[in-house]
Protein backbone atom coordinates (compact mmCIF):
# COMPACT_ATOMS: atom_id res chain seq x y z
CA UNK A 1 82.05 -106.80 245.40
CA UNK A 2 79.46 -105.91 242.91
CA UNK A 3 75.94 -107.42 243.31
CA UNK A 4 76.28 -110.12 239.77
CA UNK A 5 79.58 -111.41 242.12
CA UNK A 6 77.63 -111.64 245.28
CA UNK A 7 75.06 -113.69 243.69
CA UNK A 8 77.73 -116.19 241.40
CA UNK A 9 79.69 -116.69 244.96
CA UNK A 10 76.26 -117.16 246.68
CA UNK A 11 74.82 -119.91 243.87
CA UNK A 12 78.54 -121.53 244.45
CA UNK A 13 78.96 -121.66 247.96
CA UNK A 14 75.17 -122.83 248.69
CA UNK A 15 73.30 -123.64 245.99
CA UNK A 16 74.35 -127.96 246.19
CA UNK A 17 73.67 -127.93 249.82
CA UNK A 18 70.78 -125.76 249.85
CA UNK A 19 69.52 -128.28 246.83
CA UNK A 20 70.74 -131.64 249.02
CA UNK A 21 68.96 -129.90 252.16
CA UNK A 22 65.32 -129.11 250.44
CA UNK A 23 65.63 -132.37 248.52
CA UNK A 24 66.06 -134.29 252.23
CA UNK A 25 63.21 -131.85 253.22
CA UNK A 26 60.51 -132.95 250.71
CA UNK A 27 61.65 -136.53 251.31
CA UNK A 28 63.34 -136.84 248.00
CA UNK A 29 61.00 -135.21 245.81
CA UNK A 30 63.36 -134.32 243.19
CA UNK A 31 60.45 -132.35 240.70
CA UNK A 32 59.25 -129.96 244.55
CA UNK A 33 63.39 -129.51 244.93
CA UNK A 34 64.54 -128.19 241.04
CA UNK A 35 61.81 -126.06 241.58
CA UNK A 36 62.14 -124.94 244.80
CA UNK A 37 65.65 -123.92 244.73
CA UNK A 38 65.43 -122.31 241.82
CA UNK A 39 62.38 -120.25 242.58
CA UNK A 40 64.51 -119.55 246.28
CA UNK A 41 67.57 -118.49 243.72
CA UNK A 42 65.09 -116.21 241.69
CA UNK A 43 63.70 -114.55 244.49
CA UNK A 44 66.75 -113.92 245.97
CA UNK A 45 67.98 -112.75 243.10
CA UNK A 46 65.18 -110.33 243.17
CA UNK A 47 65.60 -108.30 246.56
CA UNK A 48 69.68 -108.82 246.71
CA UNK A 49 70.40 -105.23 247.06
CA UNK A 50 67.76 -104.91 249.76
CA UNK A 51 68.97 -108.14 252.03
CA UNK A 52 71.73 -107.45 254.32
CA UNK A 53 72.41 -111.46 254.10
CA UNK A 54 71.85 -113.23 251.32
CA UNK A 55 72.60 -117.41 252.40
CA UNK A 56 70.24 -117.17 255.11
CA UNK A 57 67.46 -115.10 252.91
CA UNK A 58 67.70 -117.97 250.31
CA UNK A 59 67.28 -120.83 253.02
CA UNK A 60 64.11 -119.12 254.69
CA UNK A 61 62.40 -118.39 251.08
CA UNK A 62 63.27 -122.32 250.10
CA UNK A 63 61.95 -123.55 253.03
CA UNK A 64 58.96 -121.87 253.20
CA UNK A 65 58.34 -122.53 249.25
CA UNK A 66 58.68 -126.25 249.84
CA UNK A 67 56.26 -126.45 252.75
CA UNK A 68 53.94 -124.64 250.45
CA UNK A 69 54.41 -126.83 248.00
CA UNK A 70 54.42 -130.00 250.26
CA UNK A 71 51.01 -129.00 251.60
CA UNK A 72 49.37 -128.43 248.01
CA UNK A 73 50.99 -131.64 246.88
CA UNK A 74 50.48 -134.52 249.29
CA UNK A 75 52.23 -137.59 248.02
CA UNK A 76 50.03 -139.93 250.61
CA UNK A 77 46.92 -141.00 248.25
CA UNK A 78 43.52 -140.02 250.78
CA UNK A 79 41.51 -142.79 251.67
CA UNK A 80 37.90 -142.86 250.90
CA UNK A 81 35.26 -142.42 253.48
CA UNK A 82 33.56 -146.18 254.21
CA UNK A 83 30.39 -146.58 251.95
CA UNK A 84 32.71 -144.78 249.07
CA UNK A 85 34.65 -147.43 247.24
């Protein structure tokens, strides 16, 4: 199978669930999750001929993308220090 069918059969077979898993992951952050999973899909993309296994390449480089982004995006507002309202 060449590498373009590899990647269509990947995006098929995991690319709703992967999308349903991150989405359940950033707590339903649907704007961290489109681009997430694509940016997982793109990288993937990237190094395909150099990963022995694609589906669980794509997982690690989502998850680790949406932690990033969950930690530079916090959704909780801070709370001021007393004396600063």
């Amino acid at each position: 199978m060449d590498e373009e069918r590899r990647f269509d059969e990947l995006y098929r077979r995991a690319g709703p669930r992967l999308w349903r898993t991150v989405l359940a992951f950033t707590g339903g952050r649907r704007d961290i999750t489109d681009d997430v999973v694509a940016e997982a899909f793109a990288r993937t993309l990237e190094r395909a001929t150099k990963v022995r296994s694609l589906e669980p390449y794509l997982y690690r480089v989502a998850f680790r993308l949406a932690a990033g982004e969950l930690r530079r995006d916090p959704t909780v507002a801070t709370v001021p220090e007393s004396g600063e309202h």
